[in-house]
N, C-alpha and C. Protein backbone atom coordinates (compact mmCIF):
# COMPACT_ATOMS: atom_id res chain seq x y z
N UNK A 1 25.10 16.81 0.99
CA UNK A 1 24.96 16.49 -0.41
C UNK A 1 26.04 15.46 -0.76
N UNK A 2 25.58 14.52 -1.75
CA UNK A 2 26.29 13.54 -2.02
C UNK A 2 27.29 14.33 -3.34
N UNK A 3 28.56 13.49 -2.99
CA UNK A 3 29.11 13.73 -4.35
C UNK A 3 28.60 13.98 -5.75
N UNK A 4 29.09 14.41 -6.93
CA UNK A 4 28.35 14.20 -8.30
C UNK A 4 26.91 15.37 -8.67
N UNK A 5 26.95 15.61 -7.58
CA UNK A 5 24.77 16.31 -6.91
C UNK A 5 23.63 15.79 -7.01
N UNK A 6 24.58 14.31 -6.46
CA UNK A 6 23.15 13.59 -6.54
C UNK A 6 22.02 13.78 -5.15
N UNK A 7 21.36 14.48 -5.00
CA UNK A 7 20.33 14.47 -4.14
C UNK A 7 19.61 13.15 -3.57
N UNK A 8 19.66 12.10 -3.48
CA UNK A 8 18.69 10.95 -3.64
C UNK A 8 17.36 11.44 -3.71
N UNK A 9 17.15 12.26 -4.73
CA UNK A 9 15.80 12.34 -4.19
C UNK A 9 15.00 11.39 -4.77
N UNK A 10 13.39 11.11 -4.02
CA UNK A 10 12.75 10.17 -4.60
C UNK A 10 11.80 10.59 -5.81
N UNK A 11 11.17 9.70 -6.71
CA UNK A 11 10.20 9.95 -7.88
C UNK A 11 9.07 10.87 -7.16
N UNK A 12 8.73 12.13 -7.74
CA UNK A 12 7.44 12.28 -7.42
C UNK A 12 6.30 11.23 -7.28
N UNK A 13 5.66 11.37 -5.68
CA UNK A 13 4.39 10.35 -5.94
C UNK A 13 3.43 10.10 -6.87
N UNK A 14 3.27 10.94 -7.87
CA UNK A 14 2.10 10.98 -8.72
C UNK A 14 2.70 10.06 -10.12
N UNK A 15 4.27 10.41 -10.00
CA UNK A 15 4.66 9.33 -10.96
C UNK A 15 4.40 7.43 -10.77
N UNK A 16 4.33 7.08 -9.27
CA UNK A 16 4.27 6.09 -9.16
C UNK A 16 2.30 5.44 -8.59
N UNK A 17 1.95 4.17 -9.60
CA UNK A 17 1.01 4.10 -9.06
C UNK A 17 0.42 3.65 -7.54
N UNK A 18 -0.61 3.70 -7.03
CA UNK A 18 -0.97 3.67 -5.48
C UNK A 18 -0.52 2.10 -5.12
N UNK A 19 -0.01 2.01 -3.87
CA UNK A 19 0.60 0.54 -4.19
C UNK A 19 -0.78 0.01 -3.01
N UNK A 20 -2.14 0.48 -2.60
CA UNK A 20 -3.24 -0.06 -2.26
C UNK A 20 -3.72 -0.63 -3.60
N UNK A 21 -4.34 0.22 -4.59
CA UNK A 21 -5.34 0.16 -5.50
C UNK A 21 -5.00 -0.03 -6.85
N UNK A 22 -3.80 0.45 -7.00
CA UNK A 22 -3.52 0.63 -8.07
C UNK A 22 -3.70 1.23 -9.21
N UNK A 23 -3.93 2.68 -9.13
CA UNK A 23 -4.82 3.95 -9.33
C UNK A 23 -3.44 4.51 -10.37
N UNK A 24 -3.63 4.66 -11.11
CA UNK A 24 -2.39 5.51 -12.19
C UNK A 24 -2.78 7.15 -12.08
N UNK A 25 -1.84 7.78 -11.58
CA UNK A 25 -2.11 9.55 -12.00
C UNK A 25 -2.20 10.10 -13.44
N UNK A 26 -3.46 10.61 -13.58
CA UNK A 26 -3.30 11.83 -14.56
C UNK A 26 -3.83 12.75 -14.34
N UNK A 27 -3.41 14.04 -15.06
CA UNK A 27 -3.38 15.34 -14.82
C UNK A 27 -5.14 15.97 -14.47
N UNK A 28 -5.48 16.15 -13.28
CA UNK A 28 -6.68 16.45 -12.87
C UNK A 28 -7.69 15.69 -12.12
N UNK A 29 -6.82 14.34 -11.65
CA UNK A 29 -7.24 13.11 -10.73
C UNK A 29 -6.70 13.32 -9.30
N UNK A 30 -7.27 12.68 -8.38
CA UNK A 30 -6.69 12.32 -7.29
C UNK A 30 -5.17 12.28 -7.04
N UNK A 31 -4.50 12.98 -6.01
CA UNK A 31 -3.46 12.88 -5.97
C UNK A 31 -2.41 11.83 -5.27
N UNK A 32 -1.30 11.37 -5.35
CA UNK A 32 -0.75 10.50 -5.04
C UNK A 32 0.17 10.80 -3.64
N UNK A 33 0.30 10.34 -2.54
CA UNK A 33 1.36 10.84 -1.59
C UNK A 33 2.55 9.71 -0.84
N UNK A 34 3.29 9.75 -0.23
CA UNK A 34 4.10 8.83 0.62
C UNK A 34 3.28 9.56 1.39
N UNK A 35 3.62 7.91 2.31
CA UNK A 35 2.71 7.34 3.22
C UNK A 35 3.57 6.22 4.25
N UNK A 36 3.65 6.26 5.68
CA UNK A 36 3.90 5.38 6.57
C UNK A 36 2.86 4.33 7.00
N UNK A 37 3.65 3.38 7.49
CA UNK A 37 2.47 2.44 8.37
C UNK A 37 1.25 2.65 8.54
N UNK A 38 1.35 3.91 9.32
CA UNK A 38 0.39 4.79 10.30
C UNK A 38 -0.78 5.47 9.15
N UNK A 39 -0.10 5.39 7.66
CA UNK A 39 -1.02 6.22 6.82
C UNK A 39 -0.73 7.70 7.13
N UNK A 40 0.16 8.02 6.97
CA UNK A 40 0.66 9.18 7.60
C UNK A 40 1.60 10.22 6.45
N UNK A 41 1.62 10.95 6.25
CA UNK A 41 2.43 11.65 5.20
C UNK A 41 4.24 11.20 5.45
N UNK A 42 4.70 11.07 4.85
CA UNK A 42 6.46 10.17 5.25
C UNK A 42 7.44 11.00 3.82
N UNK A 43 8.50 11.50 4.67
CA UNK A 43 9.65 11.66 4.15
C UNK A 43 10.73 10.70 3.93
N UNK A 44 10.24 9.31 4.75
CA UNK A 44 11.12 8.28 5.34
C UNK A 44 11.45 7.32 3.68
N UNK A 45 12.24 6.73 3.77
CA UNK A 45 12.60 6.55 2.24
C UNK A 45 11.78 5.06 1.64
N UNK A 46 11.56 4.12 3.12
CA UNK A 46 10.55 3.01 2.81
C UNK A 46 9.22 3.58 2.98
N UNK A 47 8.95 4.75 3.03
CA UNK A 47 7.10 4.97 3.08
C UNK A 47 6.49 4.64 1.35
N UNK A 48 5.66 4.37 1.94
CA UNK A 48 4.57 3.73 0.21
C UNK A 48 4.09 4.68 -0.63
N UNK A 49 3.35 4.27 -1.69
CA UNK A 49 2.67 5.44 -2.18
C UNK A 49 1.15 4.79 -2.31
N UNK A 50 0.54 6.10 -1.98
CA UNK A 50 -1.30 5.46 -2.03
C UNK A 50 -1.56 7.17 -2.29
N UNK A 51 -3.19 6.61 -3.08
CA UNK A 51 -3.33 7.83 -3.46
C UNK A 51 -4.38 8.16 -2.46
N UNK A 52 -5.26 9.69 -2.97
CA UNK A 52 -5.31 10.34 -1.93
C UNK A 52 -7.08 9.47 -1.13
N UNK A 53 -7.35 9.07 -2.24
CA UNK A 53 -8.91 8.12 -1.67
C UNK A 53 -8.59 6.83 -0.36
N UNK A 54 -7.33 6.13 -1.18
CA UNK A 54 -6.78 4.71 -0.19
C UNK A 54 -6.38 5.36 1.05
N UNK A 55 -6.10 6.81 0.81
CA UNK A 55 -5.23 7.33 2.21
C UNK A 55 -6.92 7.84 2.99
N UNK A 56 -7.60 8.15 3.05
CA UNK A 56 -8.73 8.19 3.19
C UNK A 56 -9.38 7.20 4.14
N UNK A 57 -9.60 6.07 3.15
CA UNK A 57 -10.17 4.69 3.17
C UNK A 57 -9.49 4.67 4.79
N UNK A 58 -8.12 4.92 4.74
CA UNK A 58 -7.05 3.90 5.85
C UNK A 58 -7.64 4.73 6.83
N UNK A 59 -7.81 6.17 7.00
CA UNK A 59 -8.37 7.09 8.31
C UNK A 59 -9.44 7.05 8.39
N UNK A 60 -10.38 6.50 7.77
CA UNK A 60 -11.99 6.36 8.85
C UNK A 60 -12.53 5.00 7.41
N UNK A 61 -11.82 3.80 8.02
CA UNK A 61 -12.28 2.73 7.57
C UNK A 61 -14.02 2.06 7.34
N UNK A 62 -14.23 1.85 6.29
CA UNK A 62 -15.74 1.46 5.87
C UNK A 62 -15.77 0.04 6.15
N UNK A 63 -17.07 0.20 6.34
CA UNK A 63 -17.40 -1.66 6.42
C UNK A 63 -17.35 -2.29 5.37
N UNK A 64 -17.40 -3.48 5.10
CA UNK A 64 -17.10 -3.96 3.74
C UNK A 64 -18.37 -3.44 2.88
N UNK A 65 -19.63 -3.69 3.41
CA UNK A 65 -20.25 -3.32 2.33
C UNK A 65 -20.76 -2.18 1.33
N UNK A 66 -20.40 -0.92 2.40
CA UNK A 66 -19.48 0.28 2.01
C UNK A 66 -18.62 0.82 1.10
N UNK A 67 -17.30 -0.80 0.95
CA UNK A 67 -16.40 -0.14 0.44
C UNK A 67 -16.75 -0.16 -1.11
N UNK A 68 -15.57 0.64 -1.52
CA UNK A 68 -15.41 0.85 -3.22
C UNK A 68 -14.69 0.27 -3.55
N UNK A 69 -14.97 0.10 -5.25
CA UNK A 69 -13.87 -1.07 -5.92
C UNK A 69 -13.66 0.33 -6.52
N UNK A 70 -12.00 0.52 -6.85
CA UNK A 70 -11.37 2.17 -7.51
C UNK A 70 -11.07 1.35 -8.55
C-alpha cells in the first residue's frame, strides 16, 4: 500500500466508455470490462476498456457483412 491509502486503484469499467465502439454504460446494458491485446480480461494497468459485445466481436470475428454498427 502506498502512503496516504492510496490504492491506485483504477475507475470501474462501466464508468468508462468502450474504447472499440463507444458504447456509454447504463444501469441494465451490456457490461464494460478491461481488456488486453489478446481481448482477454486484464488487471494490467494499460489494458482497455470494451464492452461486453466488442469483447465478443474480437473472439469469433464476423465478416464484414455480418457486422453491427452499436
Amino acid at each position: 500500500m502506498t502512503p496516504g491509502g492510496d490504492l491506485g486503484q483504477r475507475p470501474h469499467p462501466n464508468s468508462i466508455p468502450c474504447s472499440h465502439c463507444g458504447h456509454v454504460w447504463f444501469e441494465g446494458e451490456r457490461r464494460h470490462h478491461y481488456v488486453d491485446d489478446k481481448g482477454e480480461d486484464s488487471i494490467e494497468d494499460g489494458a482497455r476498456v470494451m464492452c461486453a459485445l466488442c469483447v465478443k466481436q474480437e473472439e469469433h470475428p464476423r465478416k464484414e457483412e455480418e457486422r453491427f454498427e452499436w
